[in-house]
Protein backbone atom coordinates (compact mmCIF):
# COMPACT_ATOMS: atom_id res chain seq x y z
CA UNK A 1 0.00 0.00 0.00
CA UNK A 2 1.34 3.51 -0.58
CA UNK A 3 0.37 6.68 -0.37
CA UNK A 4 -0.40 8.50 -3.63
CA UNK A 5 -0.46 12.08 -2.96
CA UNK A 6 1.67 13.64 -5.29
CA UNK A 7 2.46 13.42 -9.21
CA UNK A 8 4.77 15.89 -10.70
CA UNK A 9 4.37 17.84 -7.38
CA UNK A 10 0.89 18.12 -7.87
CA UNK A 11 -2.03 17.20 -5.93
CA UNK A 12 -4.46 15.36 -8.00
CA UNK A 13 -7.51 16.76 -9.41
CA UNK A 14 -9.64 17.35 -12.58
CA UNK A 15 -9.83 20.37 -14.96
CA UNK A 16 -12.38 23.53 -14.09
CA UNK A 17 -14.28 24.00 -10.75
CA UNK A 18 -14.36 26.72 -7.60
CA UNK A 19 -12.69 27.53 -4.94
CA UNK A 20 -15.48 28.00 -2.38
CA UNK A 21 -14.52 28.63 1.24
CA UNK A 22 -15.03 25.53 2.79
CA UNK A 23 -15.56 26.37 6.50
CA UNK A 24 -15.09 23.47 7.73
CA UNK A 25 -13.71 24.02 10.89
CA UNK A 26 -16.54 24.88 12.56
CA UNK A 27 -17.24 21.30 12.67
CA UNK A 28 -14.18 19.17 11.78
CA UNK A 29 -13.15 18.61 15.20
CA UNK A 30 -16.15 17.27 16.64
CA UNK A 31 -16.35 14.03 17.78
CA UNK A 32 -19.84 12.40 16.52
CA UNK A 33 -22.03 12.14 19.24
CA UNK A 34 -24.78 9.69 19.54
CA UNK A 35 -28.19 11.35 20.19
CA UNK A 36 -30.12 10.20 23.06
CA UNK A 37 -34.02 8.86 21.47
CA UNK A 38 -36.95 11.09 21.00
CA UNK A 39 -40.52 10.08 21.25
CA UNK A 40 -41.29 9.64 18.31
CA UNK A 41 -40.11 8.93 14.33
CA UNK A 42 -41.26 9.27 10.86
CA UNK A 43 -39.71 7.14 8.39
CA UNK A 44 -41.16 8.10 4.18
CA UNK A 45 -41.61 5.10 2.54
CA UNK A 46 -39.57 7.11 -0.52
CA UNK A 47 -36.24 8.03 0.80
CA UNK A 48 -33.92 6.53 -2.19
CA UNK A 49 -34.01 6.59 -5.85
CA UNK A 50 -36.34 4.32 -6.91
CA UNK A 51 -39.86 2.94 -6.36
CA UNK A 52 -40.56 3.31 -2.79
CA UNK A 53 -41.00 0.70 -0.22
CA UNK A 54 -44.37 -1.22 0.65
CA UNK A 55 -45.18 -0.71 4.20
CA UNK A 56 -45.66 -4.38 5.84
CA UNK A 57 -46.69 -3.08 9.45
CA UNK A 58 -50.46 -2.10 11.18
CA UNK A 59 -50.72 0.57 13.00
CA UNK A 60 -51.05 -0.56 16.78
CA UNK A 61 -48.03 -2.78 16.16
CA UNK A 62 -44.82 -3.15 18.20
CA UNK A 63 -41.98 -3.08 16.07
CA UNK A 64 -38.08 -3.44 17.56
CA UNK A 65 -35.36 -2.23 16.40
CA UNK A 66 -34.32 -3.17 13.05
CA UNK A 67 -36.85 -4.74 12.27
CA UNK A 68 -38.53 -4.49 8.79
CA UNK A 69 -41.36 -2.22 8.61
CA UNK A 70 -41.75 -1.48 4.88
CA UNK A 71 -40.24 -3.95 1.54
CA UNK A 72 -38.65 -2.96 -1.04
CA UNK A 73 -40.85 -3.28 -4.85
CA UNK A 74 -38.95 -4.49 -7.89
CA UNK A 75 -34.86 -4.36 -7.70
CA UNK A 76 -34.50 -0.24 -7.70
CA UNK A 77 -35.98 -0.21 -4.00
CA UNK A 78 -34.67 -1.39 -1.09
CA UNK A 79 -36.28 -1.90 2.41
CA UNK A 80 -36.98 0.24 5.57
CA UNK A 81 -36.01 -0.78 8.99
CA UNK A 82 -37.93 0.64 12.36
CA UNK A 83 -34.84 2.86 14.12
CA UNK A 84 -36.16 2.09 17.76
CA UNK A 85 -38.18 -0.51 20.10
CA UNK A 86 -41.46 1.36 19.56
CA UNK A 87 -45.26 1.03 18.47
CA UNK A 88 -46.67 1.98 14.92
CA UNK A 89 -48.42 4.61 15.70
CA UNK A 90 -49.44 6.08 12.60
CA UNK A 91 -49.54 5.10 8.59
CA UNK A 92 -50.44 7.84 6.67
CA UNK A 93 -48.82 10.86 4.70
CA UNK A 94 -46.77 12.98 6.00
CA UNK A 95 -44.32 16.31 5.05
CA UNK A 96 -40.47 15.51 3.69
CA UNK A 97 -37.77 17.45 3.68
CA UNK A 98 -37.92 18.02 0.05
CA UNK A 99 -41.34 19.77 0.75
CA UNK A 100 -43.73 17.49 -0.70
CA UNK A 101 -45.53 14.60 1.21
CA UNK A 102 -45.28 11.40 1.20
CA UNK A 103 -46.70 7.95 2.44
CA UNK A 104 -44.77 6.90 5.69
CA UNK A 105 -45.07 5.27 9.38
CA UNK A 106 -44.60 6.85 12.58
CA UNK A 107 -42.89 4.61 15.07
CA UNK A 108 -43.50 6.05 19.09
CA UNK A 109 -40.65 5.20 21.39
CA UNK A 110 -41.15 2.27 23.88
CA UNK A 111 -39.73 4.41 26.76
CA UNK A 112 -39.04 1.49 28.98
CA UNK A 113 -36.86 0.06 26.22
CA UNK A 114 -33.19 -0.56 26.45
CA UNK A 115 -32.89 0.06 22.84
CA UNK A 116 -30.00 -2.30 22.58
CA UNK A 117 -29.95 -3.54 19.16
CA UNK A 118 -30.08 -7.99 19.24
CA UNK A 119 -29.66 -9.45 15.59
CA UNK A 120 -26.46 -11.73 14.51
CA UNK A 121 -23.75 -11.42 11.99
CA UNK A 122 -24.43 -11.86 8.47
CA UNK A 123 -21.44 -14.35 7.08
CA UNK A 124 -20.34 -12.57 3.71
CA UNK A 125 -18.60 -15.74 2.80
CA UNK A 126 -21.14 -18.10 2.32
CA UNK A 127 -22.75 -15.64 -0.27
CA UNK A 128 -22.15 -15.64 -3.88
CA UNK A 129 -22.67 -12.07 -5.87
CA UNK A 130 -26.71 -12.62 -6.38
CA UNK A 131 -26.87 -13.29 -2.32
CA UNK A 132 -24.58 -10.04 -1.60
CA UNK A 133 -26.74 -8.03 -3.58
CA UNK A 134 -29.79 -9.14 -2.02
CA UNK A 135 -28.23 -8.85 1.06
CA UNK A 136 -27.39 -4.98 0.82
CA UNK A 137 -31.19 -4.66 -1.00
CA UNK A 138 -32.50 -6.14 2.26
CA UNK A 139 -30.60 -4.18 4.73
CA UNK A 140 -31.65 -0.92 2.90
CA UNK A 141 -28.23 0.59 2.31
CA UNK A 142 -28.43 3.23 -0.34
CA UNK A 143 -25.57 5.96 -1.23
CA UNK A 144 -25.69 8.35 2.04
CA UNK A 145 -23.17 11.12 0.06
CA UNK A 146 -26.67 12.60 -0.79
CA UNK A 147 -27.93 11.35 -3.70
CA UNK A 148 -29.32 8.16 -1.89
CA UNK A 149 -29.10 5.71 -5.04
CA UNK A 150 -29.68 1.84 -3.85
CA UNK A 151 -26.09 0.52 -3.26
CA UNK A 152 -27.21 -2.60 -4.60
CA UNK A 153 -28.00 -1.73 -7.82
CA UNK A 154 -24.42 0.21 -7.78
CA UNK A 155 -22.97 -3.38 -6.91
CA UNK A 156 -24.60 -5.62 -9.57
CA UNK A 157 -22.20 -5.25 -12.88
CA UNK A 158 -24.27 -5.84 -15.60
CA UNK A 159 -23.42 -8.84 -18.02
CA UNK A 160 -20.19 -7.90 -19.85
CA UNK A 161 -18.56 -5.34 -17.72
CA UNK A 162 -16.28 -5.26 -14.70
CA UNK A 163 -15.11 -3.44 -11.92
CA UNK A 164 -10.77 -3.00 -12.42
CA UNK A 165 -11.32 0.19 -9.78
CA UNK A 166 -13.26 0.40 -6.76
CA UNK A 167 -12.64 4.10 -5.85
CA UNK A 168 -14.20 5.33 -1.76
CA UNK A 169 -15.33 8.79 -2.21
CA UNK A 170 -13.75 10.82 1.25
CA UNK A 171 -14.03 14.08 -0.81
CA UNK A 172 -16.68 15.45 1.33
CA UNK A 173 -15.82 18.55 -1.27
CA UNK A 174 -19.20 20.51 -0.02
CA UNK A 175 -18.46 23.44 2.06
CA UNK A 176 -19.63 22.91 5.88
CA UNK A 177 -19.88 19.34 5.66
CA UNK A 178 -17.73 17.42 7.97
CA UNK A 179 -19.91 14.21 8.42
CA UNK A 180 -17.84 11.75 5.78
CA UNK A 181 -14.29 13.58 7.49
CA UNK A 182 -15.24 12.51 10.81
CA UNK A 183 -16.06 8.87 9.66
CA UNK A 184 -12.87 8.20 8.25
CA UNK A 185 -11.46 9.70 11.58
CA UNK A 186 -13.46 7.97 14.07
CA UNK A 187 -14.12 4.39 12.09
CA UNK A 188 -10.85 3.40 9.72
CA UNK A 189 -11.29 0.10 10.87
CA UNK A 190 -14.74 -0.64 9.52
CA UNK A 191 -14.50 1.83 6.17
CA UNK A 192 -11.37 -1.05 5.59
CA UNK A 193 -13.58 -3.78 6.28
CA UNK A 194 -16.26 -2.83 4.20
CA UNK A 195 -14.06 -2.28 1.02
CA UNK A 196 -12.55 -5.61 1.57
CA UNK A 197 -16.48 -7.54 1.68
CA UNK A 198 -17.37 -5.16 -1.00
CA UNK A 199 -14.00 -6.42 -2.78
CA UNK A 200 -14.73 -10.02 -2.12
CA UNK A 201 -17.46 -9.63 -4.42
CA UNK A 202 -16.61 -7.29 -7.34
CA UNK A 203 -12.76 -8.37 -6.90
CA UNK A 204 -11.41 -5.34 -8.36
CA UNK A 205 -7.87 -5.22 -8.91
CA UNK A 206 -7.36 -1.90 -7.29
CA UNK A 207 -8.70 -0.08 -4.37
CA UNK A 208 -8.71 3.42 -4.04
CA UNK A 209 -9.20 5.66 -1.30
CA UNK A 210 -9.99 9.49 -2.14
CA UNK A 211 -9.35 12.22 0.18
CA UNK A 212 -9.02 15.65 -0.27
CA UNK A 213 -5.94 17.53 1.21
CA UNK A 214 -7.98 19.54 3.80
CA UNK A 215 -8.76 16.26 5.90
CA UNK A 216 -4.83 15.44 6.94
CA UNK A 217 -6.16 13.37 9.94
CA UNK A 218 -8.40 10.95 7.64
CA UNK A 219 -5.25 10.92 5.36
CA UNK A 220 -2.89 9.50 8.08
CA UNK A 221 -5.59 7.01 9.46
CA UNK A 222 -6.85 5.86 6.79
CA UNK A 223 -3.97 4.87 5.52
CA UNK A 224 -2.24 3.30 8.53
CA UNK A 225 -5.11 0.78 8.69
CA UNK A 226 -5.05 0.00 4.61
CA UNK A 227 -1.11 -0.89 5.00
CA UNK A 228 -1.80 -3.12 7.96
CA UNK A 229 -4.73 -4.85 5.85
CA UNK A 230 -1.73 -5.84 3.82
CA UNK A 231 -4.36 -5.60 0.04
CA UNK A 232 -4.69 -3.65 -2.90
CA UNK A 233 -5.99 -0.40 -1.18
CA UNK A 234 -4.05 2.88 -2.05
CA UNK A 235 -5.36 6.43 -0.56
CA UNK A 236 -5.09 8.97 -2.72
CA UNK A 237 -4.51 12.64 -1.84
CA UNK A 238 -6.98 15.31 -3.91
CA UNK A 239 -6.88 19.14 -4.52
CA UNK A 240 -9.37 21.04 -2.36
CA UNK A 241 -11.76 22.16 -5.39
CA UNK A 242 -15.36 22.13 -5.38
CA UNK A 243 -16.73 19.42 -7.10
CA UNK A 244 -14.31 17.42 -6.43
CA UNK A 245 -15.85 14.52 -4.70
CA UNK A 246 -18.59 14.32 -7.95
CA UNK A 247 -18.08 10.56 -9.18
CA UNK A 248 -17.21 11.63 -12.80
CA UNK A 249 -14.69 14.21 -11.56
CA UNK A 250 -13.01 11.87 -9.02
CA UNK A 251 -12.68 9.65 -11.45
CA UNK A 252 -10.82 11.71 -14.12
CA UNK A 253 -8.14 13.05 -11.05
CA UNK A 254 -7.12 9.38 -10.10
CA UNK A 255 -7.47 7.76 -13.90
CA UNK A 256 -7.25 11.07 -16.06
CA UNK A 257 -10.37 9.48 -17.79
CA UNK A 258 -13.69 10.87 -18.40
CA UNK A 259 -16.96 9.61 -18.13
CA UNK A 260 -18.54 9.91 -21.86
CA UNK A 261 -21.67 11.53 -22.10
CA UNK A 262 -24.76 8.89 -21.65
CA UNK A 263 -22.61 6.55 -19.62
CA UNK A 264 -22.01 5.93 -16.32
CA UNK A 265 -18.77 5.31 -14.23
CA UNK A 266 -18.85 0.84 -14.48
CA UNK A 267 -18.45 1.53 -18.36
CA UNK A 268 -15.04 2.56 -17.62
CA UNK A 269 -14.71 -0.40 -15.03
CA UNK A 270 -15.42 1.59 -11.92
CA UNK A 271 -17.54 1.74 -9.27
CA UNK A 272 -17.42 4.63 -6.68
CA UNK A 273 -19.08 4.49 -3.00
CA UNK A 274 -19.49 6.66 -0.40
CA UNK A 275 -17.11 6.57 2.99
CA UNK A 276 -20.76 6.30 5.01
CA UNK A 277 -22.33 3.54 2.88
CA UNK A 278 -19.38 1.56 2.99
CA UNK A 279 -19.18 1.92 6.79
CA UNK A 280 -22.81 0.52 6.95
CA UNK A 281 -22.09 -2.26 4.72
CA UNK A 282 -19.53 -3.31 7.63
CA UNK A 283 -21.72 -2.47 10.42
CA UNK A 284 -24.51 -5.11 8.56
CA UNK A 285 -22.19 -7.87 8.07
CA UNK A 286 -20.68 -7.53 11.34
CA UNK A 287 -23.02 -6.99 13.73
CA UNK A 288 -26.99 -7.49 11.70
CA UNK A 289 -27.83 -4.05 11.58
CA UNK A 290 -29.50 -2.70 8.87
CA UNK A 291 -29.56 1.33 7.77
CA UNK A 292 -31.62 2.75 10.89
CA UNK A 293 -29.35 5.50 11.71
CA UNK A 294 -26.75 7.68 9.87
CA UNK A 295 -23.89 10.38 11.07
CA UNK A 296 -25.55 13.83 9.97
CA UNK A 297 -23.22 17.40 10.22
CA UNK A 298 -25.57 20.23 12.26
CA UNK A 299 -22.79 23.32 11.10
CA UNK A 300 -23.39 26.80 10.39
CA UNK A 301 -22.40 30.52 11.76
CA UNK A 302 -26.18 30.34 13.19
CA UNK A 303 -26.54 27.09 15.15
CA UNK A 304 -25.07 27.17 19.17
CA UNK A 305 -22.91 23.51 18.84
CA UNK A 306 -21.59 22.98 15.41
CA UNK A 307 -20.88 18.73 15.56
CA UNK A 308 -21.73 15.76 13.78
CA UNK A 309 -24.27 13.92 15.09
CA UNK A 310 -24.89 10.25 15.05
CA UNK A 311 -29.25 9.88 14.82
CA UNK A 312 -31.37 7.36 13.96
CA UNK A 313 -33.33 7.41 11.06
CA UNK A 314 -36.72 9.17 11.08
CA UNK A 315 -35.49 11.80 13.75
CA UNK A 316 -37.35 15.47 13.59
CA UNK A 317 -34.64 18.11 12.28
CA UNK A 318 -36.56 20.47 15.10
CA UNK A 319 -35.18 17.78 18.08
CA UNK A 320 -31.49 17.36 16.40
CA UNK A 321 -31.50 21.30 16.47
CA UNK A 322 -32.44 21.79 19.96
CA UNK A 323 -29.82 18.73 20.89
CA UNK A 324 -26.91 21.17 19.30
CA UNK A 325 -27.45 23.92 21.31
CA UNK A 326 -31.03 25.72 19.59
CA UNK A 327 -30.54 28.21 16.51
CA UNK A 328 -29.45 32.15 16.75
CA UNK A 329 -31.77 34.71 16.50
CA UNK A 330 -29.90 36.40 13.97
CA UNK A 331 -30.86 32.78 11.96
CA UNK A 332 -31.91 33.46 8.20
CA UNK A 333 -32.29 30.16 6.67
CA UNK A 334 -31.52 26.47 7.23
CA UNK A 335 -30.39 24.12 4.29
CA UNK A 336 -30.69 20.47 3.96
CA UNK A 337 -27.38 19.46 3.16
CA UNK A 338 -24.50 21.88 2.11
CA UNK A 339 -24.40 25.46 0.56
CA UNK A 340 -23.78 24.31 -2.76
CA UNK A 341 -26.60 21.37 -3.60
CA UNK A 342 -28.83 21.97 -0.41
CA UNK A 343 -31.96 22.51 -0.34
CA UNK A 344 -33.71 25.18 1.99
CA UNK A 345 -36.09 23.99 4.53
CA UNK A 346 -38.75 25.71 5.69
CA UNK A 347 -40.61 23.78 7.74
CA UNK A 348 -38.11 21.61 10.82
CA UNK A 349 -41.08 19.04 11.90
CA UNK A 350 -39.66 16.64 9.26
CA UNK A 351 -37.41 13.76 9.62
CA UNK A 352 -33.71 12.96 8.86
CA UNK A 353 -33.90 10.61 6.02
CA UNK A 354 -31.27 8.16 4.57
CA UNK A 355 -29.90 10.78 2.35
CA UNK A 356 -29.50 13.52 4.87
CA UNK A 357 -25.54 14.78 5.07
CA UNK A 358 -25.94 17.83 7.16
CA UNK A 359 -28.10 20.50 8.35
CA UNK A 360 -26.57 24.12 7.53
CA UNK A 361 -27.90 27.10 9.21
CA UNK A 362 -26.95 30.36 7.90
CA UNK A 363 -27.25 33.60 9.75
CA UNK A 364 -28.84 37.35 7.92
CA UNK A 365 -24.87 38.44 7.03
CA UNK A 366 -24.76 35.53 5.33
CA UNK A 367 -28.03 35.30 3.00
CA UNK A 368 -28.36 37.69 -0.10
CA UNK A 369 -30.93 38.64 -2.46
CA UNK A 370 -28.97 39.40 -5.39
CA UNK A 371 -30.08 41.49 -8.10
CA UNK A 372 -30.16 39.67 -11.54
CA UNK A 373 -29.20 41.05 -15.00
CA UNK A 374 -28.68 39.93 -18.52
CA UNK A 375 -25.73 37.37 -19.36
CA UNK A 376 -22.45 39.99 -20.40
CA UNK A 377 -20.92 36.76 -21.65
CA UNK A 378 -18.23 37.21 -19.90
CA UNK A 379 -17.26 33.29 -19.78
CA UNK A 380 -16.85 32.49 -16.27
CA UNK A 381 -19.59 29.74 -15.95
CA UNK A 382 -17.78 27.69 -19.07
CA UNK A 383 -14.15 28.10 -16.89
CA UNK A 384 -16.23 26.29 -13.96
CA UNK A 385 -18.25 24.39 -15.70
CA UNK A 386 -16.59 20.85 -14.52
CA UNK A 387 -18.51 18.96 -17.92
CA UNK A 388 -17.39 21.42 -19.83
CA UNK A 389 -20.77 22.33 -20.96
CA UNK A 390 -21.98 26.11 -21.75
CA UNK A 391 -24.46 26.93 -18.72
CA UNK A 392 -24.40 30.98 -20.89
CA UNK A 393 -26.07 29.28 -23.41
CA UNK A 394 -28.48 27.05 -21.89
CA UNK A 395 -29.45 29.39 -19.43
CA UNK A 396 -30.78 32.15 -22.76
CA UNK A 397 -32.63 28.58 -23.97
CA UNK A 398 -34.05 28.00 -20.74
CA UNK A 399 -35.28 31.79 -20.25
CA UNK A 400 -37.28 31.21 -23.44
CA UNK A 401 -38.51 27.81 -23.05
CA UNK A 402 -36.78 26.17 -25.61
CA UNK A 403 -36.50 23.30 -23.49
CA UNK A 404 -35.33 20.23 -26.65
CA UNK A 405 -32.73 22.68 -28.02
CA UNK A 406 -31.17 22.39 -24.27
CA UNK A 407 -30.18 18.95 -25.19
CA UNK A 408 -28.19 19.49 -27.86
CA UNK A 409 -26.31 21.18 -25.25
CA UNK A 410 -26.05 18.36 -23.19
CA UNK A 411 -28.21 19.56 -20.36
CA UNK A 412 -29.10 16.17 -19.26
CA UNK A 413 -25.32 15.57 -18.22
CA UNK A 414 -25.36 18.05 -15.87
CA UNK A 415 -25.63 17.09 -11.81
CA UNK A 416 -26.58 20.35 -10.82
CA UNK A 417 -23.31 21.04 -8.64
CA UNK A 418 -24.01 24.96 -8.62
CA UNK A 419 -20.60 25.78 -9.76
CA UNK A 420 -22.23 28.05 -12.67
CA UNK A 421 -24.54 30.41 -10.50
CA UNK A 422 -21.37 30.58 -7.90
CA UNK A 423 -19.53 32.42 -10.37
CA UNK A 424 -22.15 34.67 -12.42
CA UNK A 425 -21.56 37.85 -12.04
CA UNK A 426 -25.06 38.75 -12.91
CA UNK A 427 -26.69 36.70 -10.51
CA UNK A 428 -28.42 34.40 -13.01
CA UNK A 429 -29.43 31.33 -11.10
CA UNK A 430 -28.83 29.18 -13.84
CA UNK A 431 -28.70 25.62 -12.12
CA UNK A 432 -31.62 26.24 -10.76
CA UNK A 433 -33.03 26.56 -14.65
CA UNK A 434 -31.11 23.79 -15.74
CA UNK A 435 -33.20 21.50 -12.95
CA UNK A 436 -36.60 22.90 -14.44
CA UNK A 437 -35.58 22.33 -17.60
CA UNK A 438 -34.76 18.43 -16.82
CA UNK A 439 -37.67 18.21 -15.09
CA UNK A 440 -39.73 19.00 -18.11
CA UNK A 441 -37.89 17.37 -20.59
CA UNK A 442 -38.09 13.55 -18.17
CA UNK A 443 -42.08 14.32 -18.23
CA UNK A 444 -42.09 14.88 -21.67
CA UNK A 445 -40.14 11.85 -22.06
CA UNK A 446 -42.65 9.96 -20.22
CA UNK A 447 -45.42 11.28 -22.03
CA UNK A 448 -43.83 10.13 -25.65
CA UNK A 449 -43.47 7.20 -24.20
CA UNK A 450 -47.05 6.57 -23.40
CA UNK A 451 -48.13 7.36 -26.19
């Protein structure tokens, strides 16, 4: 195992991006704590990509802790585990912190309840690839970088491909974020073990480990542990640029190759995962638990107690808030996630879901209104533009609605990392066009289908 920090004297990275602030020291020495249990959880049925689970529970029920409550339909869905000894309380719909509602079940806290989790190790080894896969589908693992895409589905190559690189994503690239940092700090023991079960399936024939410079701690654990593990696991040391821990752009720092348009990472044999997921993929093997809880960053100029927080699944943002201290009264908004890709929240009764990473909250000096103008064409969003698309001339197509043009201009590539509305100097929030515009142009998809 070595070290791979440095080529030419350069730290690896990809071509375009930002240089955001990354404030990440409000957090990024905080131990994760384990929050103590509320009363009561909500768990959405819908919290991956994918069909949503069935719910197989009746209200009045008593559920304990990881136990299944709700199966996964068809093979992009995965399953959903109770987080506590509790009763079903409720089956209904209920609000999400995307701001729609959803079907879900509300699991009330047995009080009297040791909560001490009782299930048995899973043995890997007796498993061949269609009983792995099953196996993560059943324990409900999905990506927890944000995205929330079923792991399993990530896992199972299809016919005539293979994995040569299995790549951990430790970017954590977000401003604010700490969450993935603190992982790798606190667990390099179990993030090894769960690239060496994922490993005894895909058997790539090299492991990497991705870490951006700013986490020198993860760094040095991380890769005392892979040495001792005596395999194919190398860390690799990453330029602090925003979006650097994007799959496609991880990918072309370590490999120099890029993603084509249309195709995904395993068509250039690799498969990327997330520092969390693979820590949960250990935890199942080892010990039976399934994805009930997940470390989540509380961070921001506005909250009392930046830290990372360990929480079961289903908690109310309002509780986790109020366990960090309570917000500031100069507070001005609170994001799901980080500054870049997060989404603002505007109502705290909902639940932590699989793909939470963090809660930001962001005090008045630090929310703008900005005024917008017309594109100058000055060229900055292209220089960001990590795809190398032209977010100047989709954003004029979008204005007008010419919604199929936008695809000759690849809009359907982009993953909506913000980097072009970070840099216009006329305040155009273009992203946020380019993520109307996709959303029209999937239902119109839809619709020609059905025809």
């Amino acid at each position: 195992m070595a070290v791979s920090d440095i080529q030419n004297n350069k730290l690896l990275t990809f071509v375009n991006g930002i240089h955001p602030k990354d404030y990440k020291e409000l957090s990024n020495n905080c131990k994760i704590q384990r929050m103590p249990f509320v009363e009561e959880y909500t768990l959405p049925l819908g919290q991956h990509i994918g069909a949503p689970s069935k719910s197989i529970v009746q209200k009045g029920q008593y559920v304990k802790r990881g136990e299944l409550i709700a199966d996964s339909v068809g093979f992009v869905s995965v399953s959903l585990h109770s987080p506590v000894d509790g009763i079903v309380s409720d089956i209904g719909i209920f609000d999400t912190p995307k701001g729609d509602v959803l079907p879900g079940i509300k699991i009330k806290t047995d009080r009297f309840s040791t909560q001490q989790f009782h299930q048995k190790a899973v043995d890997f080894e007796s498993l061949d690839v269609n009983g792995f896969i099953k196996s993560i589908q059943n324990a409900g693992i999905v990506g927890l970088g944000g995205a929330a895409f079923p792991s399993h589905v990530k896992f199972a190559i299809p016919e005539g491909k293979n994995c040569k690189y299995l790549m951990l994503n430790g970017c954590e690239c977000e401003p604010f974020l700490t969450a993935d940092d603190r992982t790798m700090v606190e667990y390099p023991k179990q993030i090894i073990d769960g690239l060496l079960i994922v490993n005894h399936f895909l058997k790539a024939e090299k492991i990497y480990i991705a870490i951006e410079s700013n986490k020198p701690k993860a760094i040095e654990v991380l890769s005392k542990y892979a040495e001792e593990s005596n395999s194919n696991i190398e860390v690799v040391t990453l330029k602090v640029k925003y979006p650097q821990g994007a799959e496609k752009m991880m990918i072309s720092a370590i490999l120099g190759n890029e993603v084509p348009s249309g195709k995904l990472p395993i068509d250039l044999g690799v498969i990327v995962a997330n520092v969390g997921t693979i820590k949960a993929i250990s935890e199942y093997f080892r010990t039976g638990m399934p994805l009930i809880e997940r470390i989540v960053t509380i961070t921001g100029t506005s909250i009392n107690n930046p830290t990372n927080v360990l929480v079961p699944i289903g908690t109310p943002m309002d509780e986790i808030l109020e366990f960090c201290g309570g917000i500031k009264d100069n507070t001005a908004r609170i994001l799901l996630g980080g500054p870049m890709m997060g989404a603002v929240q505007k109502n705290l009764n909902v639940p932590v879901v699989k793909g939470t990473s963090g809660l930001l909250v962001l005090s008045s000096n630090e929310v703008k209104d900005f005024d917008q103008y017309n594109c100058i064409k000055c060229g900055k969003c292209l220089d960001a533009c990590p795809l190398f698309l032209n977010p100047s001339r989709m954003g004029l197509l979008a204005k007008k609605g010419l919604w199929d043009e936008m695809l000759d201009f690849h809009v359907m590539d982009c993953f909506e990392c913000g980097s072009c509305s970070y840099v216009c100097p006329s305040g155009i929030p273009l992203v946020q066009s380019f993520r109307v515009a996709k959303g029209i142009l999937r239902e119109k998809s839809i619709r020609d289908q059905n025809k």
